[in-house]
Protein backbone atom coordinates (compact mmCIF):
# COMPACT_ATOMS: atom_id res chain seq x y z
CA UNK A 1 168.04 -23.15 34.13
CA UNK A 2 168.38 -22.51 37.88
CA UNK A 3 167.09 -19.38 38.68
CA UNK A 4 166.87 -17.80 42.34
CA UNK A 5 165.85 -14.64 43.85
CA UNK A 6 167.14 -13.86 47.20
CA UNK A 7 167.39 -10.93 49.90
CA UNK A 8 170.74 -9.30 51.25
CA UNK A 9 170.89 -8.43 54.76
CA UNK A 10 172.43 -4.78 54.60
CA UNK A 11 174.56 -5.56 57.62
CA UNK A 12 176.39 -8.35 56.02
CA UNK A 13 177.40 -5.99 52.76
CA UNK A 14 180.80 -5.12 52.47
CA UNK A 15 180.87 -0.98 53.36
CA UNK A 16 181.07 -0.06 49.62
CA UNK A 17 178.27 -2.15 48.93
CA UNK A 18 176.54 -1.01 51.84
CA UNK A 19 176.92 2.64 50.80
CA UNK A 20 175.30 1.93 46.99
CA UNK A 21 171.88 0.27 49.24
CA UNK A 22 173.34 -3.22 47.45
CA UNK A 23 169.92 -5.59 47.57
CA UNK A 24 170.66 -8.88 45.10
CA UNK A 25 167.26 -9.67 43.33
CA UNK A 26 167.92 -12.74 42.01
CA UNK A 27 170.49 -14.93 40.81
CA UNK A 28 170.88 -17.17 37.67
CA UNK A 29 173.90 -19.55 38.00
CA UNK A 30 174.00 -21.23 34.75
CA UNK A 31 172.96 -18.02 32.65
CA UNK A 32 175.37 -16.32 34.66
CA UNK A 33 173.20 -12.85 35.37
CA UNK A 34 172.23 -11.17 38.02
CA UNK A 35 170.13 -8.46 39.23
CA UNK A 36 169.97 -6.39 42.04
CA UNK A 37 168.79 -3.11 43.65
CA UNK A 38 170.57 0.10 44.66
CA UNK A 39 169.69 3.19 46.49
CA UNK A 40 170.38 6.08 44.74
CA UNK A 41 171.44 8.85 47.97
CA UNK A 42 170.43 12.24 47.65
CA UNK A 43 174.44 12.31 48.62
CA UNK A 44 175.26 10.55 45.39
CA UNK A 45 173.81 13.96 43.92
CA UNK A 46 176.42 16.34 42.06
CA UNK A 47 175.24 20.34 41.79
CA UNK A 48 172.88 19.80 39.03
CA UNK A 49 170.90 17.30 41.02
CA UNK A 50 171.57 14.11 39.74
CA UNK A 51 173.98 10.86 40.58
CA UNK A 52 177.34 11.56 40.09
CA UNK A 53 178.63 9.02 37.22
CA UNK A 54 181.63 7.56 39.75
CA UNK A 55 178.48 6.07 41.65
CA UNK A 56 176.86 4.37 38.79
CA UNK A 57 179.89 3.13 37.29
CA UNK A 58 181.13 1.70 40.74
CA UNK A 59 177.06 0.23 40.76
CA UNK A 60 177.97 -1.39 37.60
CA UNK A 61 181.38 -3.09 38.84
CA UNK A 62 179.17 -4.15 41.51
CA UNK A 63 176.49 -6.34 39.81
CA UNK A 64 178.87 -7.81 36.94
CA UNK A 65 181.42 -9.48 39.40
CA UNK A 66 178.32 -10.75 41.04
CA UNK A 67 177.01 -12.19 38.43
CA UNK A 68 180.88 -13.79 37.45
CA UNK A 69 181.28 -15.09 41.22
CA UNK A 70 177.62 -16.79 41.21
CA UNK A 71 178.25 -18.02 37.60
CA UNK A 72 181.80 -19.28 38.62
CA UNK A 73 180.16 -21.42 41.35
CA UNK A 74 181.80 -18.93 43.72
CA UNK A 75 185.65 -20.03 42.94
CA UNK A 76 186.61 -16.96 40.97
CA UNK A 77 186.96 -13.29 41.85
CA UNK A 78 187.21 -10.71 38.94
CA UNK A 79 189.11 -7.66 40.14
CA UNK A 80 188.46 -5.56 37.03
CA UNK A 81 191.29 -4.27 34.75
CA UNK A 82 189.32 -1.86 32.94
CA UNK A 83 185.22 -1.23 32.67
CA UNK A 84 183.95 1.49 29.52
CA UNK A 85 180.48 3.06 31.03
CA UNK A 86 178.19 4.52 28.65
CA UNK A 87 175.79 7.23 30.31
CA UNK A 88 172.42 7.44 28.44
CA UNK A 89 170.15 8.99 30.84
CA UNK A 90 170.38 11.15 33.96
CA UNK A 91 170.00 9.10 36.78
CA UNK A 92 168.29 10.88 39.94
CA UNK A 93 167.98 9.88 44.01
CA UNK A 94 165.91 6.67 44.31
CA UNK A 95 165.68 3.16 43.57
CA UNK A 96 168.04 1.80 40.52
CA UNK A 97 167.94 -1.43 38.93
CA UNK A 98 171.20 -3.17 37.84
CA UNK A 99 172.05 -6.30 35.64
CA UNK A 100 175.55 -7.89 35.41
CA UNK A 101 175.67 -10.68 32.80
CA UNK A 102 178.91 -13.10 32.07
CA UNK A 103 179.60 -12.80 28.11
CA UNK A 104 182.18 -15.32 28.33
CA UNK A 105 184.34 -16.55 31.34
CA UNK A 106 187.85 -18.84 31.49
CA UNK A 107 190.42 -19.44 33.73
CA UNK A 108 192.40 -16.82 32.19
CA UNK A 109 189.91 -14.10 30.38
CA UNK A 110 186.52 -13.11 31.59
CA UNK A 111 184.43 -10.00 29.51
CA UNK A 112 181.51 -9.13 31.47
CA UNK A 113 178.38 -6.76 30.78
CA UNK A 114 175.84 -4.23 33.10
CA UNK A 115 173.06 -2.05 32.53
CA UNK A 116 172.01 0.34 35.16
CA UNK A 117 167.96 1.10 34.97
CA UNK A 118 165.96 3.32 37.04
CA UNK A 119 162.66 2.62 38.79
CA UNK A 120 160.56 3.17 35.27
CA UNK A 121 162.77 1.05 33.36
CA UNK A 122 164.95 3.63 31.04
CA UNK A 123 168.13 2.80 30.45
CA UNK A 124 170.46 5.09 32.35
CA UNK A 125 173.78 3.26 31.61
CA UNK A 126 175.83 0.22 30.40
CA UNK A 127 179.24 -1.19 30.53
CA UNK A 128 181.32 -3.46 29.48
CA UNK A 129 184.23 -5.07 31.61
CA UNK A 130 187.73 -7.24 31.31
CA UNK A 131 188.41 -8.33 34.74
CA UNK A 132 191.06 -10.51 35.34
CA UNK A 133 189.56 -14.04 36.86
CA UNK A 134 190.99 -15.19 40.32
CA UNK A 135 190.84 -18.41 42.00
CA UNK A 136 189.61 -18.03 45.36
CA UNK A 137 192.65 -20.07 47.18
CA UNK A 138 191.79 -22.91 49.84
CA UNK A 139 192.13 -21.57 53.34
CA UNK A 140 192.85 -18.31 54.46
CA UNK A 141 192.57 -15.30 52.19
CA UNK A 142 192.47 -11.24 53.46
CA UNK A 143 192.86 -13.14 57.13
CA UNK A 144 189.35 -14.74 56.25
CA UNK A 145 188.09 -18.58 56.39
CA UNK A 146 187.32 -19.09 52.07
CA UNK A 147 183.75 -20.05 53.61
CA UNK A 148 183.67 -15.93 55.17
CA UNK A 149 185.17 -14.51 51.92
CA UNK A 150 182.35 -16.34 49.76
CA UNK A 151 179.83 -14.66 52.07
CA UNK A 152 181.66 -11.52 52.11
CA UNK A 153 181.81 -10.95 48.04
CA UNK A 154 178.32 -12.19 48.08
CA UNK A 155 176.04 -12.75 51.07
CA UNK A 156 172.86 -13.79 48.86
CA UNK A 157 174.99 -16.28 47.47
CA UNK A 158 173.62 -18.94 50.61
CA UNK A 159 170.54 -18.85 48.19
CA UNK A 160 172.37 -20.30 44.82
């Protein structure tokens, strides 16, 4: 079993993943998990005081198609078709902990699952996703080298 941990440079993020405070943790390539950090903004805050659910739901996209590009070998991208997010706990502004694990990937179906944690360890949510897997073409793709859309989706992925 391979297993990695690596740092993301915030500046290389996509913006979206930039906004959530994305930091990959570590990678597993054959297991096909990964987990990473995000920082929970006082922004992210609706008027009770506590993250908004869009936030932690688009934390959750975030860390399972991580964990199905790394698992992938970085030749597949899983725009998701749909994602069910079960909110156990109120998640407030700080460091949260997310896990994206591959339950099974093809070329043609891919189910993937998250859990969202916060810095004690309670469960504060988990989903359950059907993306539909992608082959990254050869060349150019989004007016990108493959090599810069790799690093793009996943700029710890230098590290697995």
């Amino acid at each position: 079993m391979e297993n990695r941990s690596a740092k993301t440079e915030p500046k290389a993020l996509p913006p979206a993943s930039r906004t959530l405070g994305l930091r990959i943790i570590e990678t597993d390539q054959e297991a096909g998990r990964v987990t990473a950090e995000f920082e929970a903004r006082q922004e992210f805050c609706n008027p009770l005081g506590i993250i908004q659910g869009g936030f932690l739901v688009a934390m959750l996209d975030e860390v399972m198609a991580i964990a199905a590009f790394v698992h992938s070998r970085k030749t597949v991208l899983v725009p998701t078709l749909e994602i069910k997010v079960s909110f156990l706990n109120a998640a407030r502004p700080g460091t949260l902990r997310g896990v994206g694990e591959v339950v099974r990937l093809s070329k043609s179906v891919a189910f993937l699952e998250g859990s969202l944690y916060d810095d004690r360890g309670e469960l504060l949510a988990r989903a359950s996703a059907r993306p539909s897997p992608s082959p990254i073409p050869a060349g150019r793709t989004a007016n990108l080298p493959r090599q810069a859309l790799i690093q793009r989706v996943c700029p710890a992925c230098q590290a697995c």
